[in-house]
N, C-alpha and C. Protein backbone atom coordinates (compact mmCIF):
# COMPACT_ATOMS: atom_id res chain seq x y z
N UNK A 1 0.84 -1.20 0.00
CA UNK A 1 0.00 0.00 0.00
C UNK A 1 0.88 1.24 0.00
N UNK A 2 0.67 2.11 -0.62
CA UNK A 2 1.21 3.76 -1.11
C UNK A 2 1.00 4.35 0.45
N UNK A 3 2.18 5.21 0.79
CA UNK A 3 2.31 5.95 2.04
C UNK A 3 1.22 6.49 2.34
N UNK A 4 0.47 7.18 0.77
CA UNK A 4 -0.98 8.17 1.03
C UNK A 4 -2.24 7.51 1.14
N UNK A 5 -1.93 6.57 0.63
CA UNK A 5 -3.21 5.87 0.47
C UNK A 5 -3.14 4.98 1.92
N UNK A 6 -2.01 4.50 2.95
CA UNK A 6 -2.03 4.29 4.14
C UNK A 6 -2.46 5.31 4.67
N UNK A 7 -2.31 6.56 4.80
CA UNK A 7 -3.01 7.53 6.05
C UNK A 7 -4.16 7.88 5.50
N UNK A 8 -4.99 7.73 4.17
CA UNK A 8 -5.93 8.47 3.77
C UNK A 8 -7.27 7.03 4.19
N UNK A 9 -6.66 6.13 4.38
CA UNK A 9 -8.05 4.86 4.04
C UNK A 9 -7.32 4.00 6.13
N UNK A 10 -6.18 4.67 6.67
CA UNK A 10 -6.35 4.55 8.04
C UNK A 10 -7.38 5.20 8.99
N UNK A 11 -8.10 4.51 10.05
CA UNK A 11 -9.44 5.32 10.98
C UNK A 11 -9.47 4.49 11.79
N UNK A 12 -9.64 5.43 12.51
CA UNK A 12 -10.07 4.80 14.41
C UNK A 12 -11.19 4.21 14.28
N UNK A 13 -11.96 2.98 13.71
CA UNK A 13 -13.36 2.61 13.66
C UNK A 13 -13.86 2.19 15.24
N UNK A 14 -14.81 2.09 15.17
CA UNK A 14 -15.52 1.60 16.47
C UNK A 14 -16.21 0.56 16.60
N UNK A 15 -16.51 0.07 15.57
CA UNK A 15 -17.37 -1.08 15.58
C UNK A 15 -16.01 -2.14 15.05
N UNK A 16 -16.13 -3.36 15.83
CA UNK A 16 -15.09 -4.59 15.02
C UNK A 16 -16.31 -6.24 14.99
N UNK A 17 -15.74 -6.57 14.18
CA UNK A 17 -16.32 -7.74 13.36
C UNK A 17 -16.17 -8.83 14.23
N UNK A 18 -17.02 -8.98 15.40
CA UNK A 18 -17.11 -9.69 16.04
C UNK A 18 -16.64 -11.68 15.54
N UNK A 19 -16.87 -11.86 14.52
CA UNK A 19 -16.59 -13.25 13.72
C UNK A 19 -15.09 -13.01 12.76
N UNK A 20 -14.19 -11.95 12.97
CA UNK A 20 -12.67 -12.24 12.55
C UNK A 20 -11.99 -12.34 13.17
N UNK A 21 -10.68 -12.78 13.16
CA UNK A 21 -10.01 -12.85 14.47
C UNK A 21 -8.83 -12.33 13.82
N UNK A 22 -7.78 -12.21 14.84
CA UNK A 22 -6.33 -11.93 14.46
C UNK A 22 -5.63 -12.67 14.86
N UNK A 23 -4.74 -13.50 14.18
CA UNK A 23 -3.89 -14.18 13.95
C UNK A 23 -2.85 -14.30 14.96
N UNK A 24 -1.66 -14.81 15.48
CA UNK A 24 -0.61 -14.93 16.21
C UNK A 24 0.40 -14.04 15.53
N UNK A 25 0.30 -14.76 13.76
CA UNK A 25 0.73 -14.31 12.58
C UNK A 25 0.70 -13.09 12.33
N UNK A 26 -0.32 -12.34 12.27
CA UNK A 26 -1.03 -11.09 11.69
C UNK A 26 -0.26 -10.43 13.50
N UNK A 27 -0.67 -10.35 14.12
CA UNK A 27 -0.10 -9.74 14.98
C UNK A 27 1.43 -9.13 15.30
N UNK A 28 2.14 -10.64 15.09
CA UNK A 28 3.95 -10.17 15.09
C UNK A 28 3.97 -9.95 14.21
N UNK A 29 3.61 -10.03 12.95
CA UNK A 29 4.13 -9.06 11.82
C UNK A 29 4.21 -7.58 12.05
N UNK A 30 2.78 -7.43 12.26
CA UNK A 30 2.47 -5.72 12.75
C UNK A 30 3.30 -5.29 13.88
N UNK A 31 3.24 -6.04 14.69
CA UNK A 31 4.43 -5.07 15.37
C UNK A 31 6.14 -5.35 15.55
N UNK A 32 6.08 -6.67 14.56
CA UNK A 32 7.80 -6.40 14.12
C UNK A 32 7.82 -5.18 13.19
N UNK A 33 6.80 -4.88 12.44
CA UNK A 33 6.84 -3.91 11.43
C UNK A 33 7.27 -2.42 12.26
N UNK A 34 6.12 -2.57 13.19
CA UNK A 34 6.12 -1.02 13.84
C UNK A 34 7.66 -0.60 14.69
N UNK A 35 8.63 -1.81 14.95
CA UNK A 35 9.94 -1.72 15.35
C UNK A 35 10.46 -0.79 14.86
N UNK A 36 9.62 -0.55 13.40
CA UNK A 36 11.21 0.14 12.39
C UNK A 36 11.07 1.86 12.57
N UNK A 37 9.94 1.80 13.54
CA UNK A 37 10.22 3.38 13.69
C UNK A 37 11.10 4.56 14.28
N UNK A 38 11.18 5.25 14.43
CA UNK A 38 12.30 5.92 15.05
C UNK A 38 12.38 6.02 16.33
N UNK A 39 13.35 5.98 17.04
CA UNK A 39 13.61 6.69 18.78
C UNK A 39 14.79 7.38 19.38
N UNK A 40 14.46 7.89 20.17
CA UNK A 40 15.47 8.52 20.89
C UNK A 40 16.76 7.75 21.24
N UNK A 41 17.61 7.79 20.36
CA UNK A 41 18.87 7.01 20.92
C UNK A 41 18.94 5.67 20.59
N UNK A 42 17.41 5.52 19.64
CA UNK A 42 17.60 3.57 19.33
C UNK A 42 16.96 2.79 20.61
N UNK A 43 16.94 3.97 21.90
CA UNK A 43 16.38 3.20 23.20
C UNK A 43 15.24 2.34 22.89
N UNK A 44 14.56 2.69 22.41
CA UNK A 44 13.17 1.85 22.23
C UNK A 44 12.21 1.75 23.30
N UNK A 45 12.59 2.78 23.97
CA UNK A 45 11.71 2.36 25.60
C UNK A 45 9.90 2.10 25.21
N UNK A 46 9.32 1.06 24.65
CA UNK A 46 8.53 0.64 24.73
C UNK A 46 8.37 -0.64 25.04
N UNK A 47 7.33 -0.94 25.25
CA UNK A 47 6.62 -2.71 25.35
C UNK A 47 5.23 -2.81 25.33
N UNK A 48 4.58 -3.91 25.70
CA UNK A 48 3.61 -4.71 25.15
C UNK A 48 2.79 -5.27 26.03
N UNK A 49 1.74 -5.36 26.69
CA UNK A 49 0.47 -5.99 26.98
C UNK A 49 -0.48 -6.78 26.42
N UNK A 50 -0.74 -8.04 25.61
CA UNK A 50 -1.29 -8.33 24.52
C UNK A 50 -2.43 -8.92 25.22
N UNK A 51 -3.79 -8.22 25.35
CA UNK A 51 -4.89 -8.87 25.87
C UNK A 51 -6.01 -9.79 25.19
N UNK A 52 -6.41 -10.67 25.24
CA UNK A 52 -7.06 -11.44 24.15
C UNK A 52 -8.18 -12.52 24.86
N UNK A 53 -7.98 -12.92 25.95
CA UNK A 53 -9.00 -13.61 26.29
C UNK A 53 -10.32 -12.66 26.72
N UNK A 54 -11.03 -13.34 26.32
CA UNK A 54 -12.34 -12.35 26.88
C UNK A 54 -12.73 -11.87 28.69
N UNK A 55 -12.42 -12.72 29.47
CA UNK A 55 -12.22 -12.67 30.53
C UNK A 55 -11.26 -11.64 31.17
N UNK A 56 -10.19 -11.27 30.34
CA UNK A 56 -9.08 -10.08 30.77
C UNK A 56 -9.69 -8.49 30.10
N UNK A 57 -10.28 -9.20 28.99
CA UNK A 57 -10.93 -8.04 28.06
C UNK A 57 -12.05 -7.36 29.20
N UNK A 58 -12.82 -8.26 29.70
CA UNK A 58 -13.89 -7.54 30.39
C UNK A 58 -13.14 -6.72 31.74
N UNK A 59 -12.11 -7.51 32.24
CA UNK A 59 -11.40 -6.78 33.12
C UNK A 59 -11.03 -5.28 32.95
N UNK A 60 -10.17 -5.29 31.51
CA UNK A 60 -9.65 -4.21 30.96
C UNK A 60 -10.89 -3.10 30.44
N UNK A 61 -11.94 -3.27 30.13
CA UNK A 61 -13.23 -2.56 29.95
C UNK A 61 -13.52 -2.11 31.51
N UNK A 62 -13.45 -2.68 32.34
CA UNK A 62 -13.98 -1.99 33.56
C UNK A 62 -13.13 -1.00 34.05
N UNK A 63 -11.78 -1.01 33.40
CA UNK A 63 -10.83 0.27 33.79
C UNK A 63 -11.00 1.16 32.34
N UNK A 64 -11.64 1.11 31.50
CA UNK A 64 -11.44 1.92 30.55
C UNK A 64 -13.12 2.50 30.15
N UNK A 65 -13.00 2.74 31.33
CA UNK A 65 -14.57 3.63 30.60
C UNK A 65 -16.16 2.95 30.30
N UNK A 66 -16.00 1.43 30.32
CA UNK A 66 -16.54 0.28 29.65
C UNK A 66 -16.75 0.96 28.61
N UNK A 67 -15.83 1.26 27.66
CA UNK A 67 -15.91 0.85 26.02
C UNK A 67 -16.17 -0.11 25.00
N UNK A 68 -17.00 -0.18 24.85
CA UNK A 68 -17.57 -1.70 24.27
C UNK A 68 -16.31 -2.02 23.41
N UNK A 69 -15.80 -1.26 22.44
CA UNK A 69 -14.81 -2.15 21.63
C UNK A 69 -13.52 -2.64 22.53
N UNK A 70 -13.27 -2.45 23.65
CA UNK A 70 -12.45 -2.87 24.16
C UNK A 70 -13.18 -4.76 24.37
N UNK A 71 -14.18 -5.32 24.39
CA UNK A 71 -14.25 -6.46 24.69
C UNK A 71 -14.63 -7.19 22.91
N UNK A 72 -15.25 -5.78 22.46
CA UNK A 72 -15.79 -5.94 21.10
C UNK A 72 -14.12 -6.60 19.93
N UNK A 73 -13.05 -5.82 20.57
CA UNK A 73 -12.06 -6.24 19.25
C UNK A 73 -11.55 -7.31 19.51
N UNK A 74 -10.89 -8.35 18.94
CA UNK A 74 -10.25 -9.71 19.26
C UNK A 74 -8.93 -9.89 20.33
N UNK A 75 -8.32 -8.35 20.00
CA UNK A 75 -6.97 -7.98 20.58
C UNK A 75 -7.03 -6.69 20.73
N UNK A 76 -6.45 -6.37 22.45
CA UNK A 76 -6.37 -4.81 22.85
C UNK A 76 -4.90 -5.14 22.90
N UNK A 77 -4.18 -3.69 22.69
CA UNK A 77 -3.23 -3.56 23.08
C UNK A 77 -2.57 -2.42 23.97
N UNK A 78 -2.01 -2.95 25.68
CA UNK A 78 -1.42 -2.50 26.27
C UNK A 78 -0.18 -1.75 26.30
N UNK A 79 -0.01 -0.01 25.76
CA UNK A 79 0.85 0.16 24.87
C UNK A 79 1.96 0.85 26.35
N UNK A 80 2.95 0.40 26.64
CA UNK A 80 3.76 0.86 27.66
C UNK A 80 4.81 1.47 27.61
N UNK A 81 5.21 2.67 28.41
CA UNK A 81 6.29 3.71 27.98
C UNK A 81 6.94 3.24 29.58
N UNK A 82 8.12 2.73 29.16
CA UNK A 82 9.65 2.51 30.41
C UNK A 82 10.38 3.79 30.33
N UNK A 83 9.69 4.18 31.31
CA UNK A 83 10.79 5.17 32.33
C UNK A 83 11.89 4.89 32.46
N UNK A 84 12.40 3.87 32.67
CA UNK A 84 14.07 3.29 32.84
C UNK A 84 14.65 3.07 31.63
N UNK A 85 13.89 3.58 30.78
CA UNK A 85 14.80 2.92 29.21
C UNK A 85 15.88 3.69 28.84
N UNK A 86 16.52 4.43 29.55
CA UNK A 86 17.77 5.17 29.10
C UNK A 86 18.79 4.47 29.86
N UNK A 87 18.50 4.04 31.36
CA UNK A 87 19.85 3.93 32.11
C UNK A 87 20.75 2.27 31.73
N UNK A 88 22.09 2.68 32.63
CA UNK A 88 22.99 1.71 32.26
C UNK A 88 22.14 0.69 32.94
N UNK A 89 22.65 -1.05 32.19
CA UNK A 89 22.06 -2.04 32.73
C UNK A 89 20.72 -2.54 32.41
N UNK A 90 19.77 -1.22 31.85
CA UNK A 90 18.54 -1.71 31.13
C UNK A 90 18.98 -2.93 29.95
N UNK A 91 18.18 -4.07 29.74
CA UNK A 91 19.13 -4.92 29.00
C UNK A 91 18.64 -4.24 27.35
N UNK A 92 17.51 -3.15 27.26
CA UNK A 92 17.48 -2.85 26.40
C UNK A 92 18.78 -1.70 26.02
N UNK A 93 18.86 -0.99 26.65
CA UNK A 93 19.87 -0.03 26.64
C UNK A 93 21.24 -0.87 26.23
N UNK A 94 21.74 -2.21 26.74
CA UNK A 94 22.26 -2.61 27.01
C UNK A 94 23.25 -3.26 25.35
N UNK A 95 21.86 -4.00 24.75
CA UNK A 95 21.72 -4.34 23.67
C UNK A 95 21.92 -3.42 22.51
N UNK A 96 21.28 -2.05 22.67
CA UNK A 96 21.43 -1.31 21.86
C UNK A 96 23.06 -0.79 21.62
N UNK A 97 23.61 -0.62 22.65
CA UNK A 97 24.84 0.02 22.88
C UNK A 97 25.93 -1.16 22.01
N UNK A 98 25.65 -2.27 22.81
CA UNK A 98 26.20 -3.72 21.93
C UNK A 98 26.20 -3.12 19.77
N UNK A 99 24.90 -2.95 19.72
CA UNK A 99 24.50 -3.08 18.07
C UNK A 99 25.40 -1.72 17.42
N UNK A 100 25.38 -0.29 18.43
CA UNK A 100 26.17 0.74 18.15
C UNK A 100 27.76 0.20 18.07
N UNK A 101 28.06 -0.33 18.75
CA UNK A 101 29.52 -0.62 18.85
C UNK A 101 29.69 -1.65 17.22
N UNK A 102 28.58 -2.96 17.07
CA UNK A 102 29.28 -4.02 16.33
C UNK A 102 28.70 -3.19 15.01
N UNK A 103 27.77 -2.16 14.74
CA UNK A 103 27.56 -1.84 13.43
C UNK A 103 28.69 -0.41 13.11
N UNK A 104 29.40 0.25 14.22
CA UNK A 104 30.60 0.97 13.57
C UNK A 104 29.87 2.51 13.74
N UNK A 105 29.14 2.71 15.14
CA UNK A 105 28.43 3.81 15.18
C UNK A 105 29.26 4.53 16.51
N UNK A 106 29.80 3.47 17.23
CA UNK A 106 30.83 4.11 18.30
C UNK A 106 31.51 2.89 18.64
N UNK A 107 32.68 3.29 19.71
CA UNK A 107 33.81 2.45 19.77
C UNK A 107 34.03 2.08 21.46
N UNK A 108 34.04 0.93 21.64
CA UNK A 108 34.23 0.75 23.07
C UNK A 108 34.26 1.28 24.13
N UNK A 109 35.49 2.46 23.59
CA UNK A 109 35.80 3.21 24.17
C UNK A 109 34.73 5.12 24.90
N UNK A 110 33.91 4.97 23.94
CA UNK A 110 33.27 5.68 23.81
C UNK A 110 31.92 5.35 24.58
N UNK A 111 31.55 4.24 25.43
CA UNK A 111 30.78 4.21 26.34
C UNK A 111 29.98 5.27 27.04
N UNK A 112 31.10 5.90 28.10
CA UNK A 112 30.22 7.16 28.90
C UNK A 112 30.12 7.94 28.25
N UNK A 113 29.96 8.43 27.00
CA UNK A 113 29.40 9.52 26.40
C UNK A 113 28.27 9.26 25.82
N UNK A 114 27.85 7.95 25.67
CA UNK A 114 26.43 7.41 25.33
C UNK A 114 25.45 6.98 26.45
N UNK A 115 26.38 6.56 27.20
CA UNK A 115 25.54 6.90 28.67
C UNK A 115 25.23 7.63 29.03
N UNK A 116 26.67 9.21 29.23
CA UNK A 116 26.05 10.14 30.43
C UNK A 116 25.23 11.11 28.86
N UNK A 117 25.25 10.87 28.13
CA UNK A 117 24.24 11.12 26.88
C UNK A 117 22.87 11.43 27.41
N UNK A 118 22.40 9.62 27.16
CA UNK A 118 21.23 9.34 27.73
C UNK A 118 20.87 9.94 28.78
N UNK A 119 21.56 9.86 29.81
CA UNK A 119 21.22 10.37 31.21
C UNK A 119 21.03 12.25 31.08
N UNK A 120 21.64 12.82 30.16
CA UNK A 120 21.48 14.17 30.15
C UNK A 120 20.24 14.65 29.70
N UNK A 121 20.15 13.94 28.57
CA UNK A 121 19.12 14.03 27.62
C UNK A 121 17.66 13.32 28.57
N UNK A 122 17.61 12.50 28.93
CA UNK A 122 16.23 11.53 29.33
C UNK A 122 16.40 11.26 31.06
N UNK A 123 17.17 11.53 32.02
CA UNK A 123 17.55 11.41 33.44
C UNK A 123 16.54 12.23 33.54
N UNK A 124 15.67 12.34 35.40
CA UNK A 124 14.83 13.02 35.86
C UNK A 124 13.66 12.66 35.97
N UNK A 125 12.76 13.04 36.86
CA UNK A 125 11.40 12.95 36.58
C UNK A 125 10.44 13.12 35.49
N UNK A 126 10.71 14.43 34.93
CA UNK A 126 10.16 15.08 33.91
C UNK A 126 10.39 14.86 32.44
N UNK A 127 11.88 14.57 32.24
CA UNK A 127 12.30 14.49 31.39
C UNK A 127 12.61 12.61 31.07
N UNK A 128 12.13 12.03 32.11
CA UNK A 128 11.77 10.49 31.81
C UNK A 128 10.67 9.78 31.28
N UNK A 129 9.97 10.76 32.03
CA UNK A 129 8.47 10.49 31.35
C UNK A 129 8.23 11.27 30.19
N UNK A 130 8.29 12.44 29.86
CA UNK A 130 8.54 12.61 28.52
C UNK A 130 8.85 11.99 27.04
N UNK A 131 10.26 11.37 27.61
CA UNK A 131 11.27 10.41 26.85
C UNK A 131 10.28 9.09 26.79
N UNK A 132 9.98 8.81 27.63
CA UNK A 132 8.97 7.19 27.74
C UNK A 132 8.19 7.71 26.58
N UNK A 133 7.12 8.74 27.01
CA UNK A 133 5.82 8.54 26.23
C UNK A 133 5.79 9.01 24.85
N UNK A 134 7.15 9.99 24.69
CA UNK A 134 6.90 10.30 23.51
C UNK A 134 7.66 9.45 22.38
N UNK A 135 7.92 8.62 22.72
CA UNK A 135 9.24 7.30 21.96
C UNK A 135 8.00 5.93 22.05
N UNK A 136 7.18 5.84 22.97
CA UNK A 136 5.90 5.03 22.62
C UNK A 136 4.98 5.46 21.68
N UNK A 137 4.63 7.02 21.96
CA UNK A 137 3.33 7.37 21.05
C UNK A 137 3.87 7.28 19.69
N UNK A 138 5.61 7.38 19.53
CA UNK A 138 5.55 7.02 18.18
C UNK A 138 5.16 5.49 17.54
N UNK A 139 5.79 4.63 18.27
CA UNK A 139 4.86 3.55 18.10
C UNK A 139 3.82 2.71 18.39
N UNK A 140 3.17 3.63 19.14
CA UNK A 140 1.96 3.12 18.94
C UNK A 140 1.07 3.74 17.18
N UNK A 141 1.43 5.19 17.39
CA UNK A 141 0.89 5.20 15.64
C UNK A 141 1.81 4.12 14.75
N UNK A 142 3.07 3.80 14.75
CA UNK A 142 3.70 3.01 14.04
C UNK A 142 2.45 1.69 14.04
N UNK A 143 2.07 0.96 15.48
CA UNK A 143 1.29 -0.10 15.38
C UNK A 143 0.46 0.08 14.09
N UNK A 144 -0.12 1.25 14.38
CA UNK A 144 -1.66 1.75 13.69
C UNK A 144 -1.61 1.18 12.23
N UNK A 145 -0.36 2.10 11.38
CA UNK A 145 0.10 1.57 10.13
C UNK A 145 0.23 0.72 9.84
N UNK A 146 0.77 -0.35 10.42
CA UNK A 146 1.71 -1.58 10.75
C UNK A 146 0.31 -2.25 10.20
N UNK A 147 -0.55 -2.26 11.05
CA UNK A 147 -2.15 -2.63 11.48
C UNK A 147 -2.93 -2.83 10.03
N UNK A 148 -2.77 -1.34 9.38
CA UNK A 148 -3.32 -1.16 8.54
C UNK A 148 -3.11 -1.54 7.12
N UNK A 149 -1.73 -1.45 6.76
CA UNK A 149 -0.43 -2.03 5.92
C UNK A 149 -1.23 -3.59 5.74
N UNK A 150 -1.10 -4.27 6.89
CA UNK A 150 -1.37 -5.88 6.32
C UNK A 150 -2.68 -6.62 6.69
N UNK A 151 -3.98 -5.13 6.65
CA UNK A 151 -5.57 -5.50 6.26
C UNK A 151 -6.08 -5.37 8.09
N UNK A 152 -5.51 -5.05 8.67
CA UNK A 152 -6.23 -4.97 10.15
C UNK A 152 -6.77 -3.63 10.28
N UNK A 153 -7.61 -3.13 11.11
CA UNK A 153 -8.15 -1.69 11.47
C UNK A 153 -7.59 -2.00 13.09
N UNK A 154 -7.84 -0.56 13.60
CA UNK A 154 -7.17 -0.22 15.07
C UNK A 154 -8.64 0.66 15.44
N UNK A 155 -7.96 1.39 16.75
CA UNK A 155 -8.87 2.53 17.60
C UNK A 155 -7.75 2.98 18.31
N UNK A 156 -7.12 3.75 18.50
CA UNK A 156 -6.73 3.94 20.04
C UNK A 156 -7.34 4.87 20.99
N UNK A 157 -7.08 4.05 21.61
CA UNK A 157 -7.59 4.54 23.73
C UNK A 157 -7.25 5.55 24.66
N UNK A 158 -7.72 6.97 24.78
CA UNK A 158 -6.51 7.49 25.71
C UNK A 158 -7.72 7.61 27.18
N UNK A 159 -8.75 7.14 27.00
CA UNK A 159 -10.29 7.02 27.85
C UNK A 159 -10.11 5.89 28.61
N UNK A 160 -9.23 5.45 29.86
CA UNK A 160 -9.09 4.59 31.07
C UNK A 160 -8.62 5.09 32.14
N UNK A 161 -8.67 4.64 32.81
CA UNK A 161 -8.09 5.00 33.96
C UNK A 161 -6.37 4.32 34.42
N UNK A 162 -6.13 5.38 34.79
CA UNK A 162 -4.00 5.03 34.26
C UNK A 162 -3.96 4.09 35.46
N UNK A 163 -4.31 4.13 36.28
CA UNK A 163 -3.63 3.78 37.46
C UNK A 163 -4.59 2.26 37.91
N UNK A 164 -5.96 2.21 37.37
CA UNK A 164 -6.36 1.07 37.48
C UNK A 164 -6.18 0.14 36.47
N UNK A 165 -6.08 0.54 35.34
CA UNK A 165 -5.19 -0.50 34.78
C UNK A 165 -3.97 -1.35 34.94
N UNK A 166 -2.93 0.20 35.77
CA UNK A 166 -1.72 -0.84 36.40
C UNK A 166 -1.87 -1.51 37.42
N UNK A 167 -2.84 -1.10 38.25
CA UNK A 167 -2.76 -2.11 39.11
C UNK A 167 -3.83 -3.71 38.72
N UNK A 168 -4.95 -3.36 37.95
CA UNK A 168 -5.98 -4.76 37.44
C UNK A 168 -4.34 -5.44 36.57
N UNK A 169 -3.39 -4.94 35.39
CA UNK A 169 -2.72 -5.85 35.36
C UNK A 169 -1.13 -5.93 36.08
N UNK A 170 -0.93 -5.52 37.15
CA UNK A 170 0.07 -5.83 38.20
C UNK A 170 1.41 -5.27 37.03
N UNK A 171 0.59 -3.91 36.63
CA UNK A 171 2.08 -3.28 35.66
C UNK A 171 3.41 -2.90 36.64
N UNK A 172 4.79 -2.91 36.55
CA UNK A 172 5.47 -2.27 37.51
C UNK A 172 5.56 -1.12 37.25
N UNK A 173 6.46 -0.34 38.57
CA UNK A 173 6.07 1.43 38.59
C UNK A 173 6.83 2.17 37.59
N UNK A 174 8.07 1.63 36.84
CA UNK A 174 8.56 2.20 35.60
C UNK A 174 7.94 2.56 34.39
N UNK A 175 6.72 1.85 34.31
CA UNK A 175 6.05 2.21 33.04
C UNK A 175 4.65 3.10 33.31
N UNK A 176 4.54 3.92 32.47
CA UNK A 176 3.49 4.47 32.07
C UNK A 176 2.66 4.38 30.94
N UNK A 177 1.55 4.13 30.81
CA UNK A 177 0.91 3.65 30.12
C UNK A 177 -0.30 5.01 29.37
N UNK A 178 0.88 5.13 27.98
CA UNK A 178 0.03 6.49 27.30
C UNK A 178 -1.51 6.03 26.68
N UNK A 179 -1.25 4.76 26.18
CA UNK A 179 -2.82 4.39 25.43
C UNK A 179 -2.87 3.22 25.32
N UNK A 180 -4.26 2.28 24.98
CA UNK A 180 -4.82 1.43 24.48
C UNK A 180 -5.23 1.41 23.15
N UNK A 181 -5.04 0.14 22.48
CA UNK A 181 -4.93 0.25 21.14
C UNK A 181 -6.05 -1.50 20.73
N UNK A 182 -7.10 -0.97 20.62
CA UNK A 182 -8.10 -1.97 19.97
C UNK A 182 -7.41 -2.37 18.61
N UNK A 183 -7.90 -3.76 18.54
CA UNK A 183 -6.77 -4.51 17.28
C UNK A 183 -8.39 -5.13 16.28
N UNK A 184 -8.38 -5.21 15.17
CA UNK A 184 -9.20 -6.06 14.70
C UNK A 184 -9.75 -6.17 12.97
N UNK A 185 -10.64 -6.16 12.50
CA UNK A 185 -11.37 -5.63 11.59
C UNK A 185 -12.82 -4.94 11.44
N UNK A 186 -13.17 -3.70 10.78
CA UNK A 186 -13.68 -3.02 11.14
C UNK A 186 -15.20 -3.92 10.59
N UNK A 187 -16.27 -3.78 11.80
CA UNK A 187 -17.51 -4.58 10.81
C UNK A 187 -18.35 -3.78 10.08
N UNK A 188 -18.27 -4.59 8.71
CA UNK A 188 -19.07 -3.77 7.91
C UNK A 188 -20.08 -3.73 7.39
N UNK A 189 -20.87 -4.26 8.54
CA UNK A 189 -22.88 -4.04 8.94
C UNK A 189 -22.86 -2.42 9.16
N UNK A 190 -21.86 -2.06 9.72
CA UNK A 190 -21.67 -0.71 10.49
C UNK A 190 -21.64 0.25 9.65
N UNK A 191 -22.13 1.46 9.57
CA UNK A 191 -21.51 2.50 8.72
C UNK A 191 -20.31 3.06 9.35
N UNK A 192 -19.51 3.53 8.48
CA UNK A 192 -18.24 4.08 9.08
C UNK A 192 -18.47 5.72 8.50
N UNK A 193 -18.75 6.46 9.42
CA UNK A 193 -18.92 7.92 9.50
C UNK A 193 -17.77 9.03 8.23
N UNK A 194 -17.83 10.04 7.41
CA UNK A 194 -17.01 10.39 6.64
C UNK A 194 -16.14 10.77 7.99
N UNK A 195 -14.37 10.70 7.73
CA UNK A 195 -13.01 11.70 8.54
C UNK A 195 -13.90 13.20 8.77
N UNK A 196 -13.37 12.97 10.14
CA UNK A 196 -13.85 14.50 10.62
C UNK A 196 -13.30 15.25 10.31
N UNK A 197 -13.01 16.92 10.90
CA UNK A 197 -11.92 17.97 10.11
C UNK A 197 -10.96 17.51 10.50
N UNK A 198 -10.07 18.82 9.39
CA UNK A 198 -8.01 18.10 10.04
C UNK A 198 -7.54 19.61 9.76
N UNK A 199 -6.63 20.15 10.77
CA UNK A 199 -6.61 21.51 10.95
C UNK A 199 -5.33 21.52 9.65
N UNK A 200 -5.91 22.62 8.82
CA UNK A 200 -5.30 22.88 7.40
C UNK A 200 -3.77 23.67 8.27
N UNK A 201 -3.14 23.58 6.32
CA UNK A 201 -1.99 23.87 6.37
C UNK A 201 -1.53 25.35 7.63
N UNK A 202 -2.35 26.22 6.64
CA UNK A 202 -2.88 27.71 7.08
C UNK A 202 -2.73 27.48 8.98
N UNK A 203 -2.81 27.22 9.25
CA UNK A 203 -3.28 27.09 10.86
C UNK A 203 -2.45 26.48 12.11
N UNK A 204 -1.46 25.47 11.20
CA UNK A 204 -0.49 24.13 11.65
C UNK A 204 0.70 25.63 11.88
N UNK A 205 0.93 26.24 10.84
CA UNK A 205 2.25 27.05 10.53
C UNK A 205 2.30 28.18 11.62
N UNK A 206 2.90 28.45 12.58
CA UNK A 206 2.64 30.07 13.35
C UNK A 206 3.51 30.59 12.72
N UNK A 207 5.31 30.59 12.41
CA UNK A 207 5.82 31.15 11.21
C UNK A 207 6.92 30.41 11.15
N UNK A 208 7.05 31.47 9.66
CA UNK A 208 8.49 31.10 8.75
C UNK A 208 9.79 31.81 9.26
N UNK A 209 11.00 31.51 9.20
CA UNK A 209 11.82 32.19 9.33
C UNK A 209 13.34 31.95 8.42
C-alpha cells in the first residue's frame, strides 16, 4: 500500500467484526513492522500488553470507561512507555549500545558519552516520562500503520483510567501507560462515518523564518 493511500483509508473505527479474528501471525508481523520506527537514541523504551481472552478483556473494559470495543475487538493492546529505558544495565539499553559498537556507530571506548548522553538528555522525573511517552506514542501510531499495511483496522484509547489498569494488570512502577490500542477488523454491517476535520496547512504554521 502507497504511504498516502495508508493515512488516507487509516481510521479509528468503532465497531469490530465480532466473527474475525487476528492471527498470532497477523499480529507479530504488525508489530515487528512497527519496530522500524524511530527513537530517541535507538532506546526503544517501549513494550507490550497483549490482551485477548475475553475474561481479561472484560477486566480491561472496567478500567477503561466500559468501552464496548475494548471487549468488542479480538486484541487490545497494552501500549507501555519505560521510564528506565535510558539507564545503564537496562538490557534494552544494554543491547542497543552492543548493536552501536558491532555496526561501527561508536567504539568501546566511547561508552560514557552514550551513557552520560542518555542520562542528560532523558535522566529526571520530567524528562523520563517525557522520553517514555513520547518514543511510545511514536509507536503506537507506528502499530496503527503496521495494522493497517497488512488489512487490520485499530482505535486507540486514551479514555481509562491510568492507574487502574496498572494495578488490574500488576504493571510495575517504571512504566506508564500512554494508550490502548483496539486490534481487529472493522464490521461492515456498520456504517463508518465520513473523517472528521483536520486543521489545514494555514493554521499548523505560526511562522516562517
Amino acid at each position: 500500500m502507497e504511504f498516502r493511500q495508508l493515512l488516507e483509508t487509516r481510521r479509528s473505527v468503532n465497531h469490530f467484526d465480532p466473527n474475525k479474528s487476528v492471527s498470532d501471525e497477523e499480529l507479530k508481523k504488525m508489530i515487528e513492522l512497527a519496530t522500524l520506527i524511530p527513537s530517541s537514541f535507538n532506546l526503544q523504551p517501549w513494550n507490550l500488553i497483549i490482551v485477548r481472552s475475553p475474561a481479561d478483556k472484560a477486566r480491561l473494559r472496567k478500567r477503561a470507561w466500559d468501552q464496548f470495543k475494548v471487549t468488542q475487538a479480538p486484541v487490545v493492546l497494552i501500549v507501555l512507555a519505560d521510564r528506565n529505558g535510558y539507564k545503564e544495565g537496562h538490557s534494552t539499553v544494554e543491547q542497543v549500545w552492543a548493536s552501536w559498537v558491532k555496526n561501527g556507530y561508536q567504539k568501546d571506548e566511547q561508552r560514557d558519552w552514550f551513557l552520560d548522553g542518555a542520562k542528560s538528555l532523558y535522566g529526571g522525573d520530567v524528562k523520563s516520562l517525557a522520553f517514555a511517552v513520547k518514543n511510545a506514542a511514536f509507536f503506537g501510531l507506528a502499530l496503527m500503520l503496521a495494522a493497517k499495511e497488512i488489512g487490520l483496522d485499530t482505535h486507540p484509547m486514551d479514555g481509562f483510567d491510568h492507574d487502574g489498569v496498572v494495578e488490574e494488570f500488576a504493571i510495575p512502577d517504571n512504566f506508564f501507560v500512554p494508550m490502548l490500542i483496539a486490534v481487529g477488523h472493522f464490521d461492515e454491517e456498520k456504517t463508518l462515518l465520513p473523517r472528521n476535520w483536520r486543521k489545514p496547512y494555514e493554521e499548523i504554521v505560526l511562522a516562517t523564518y
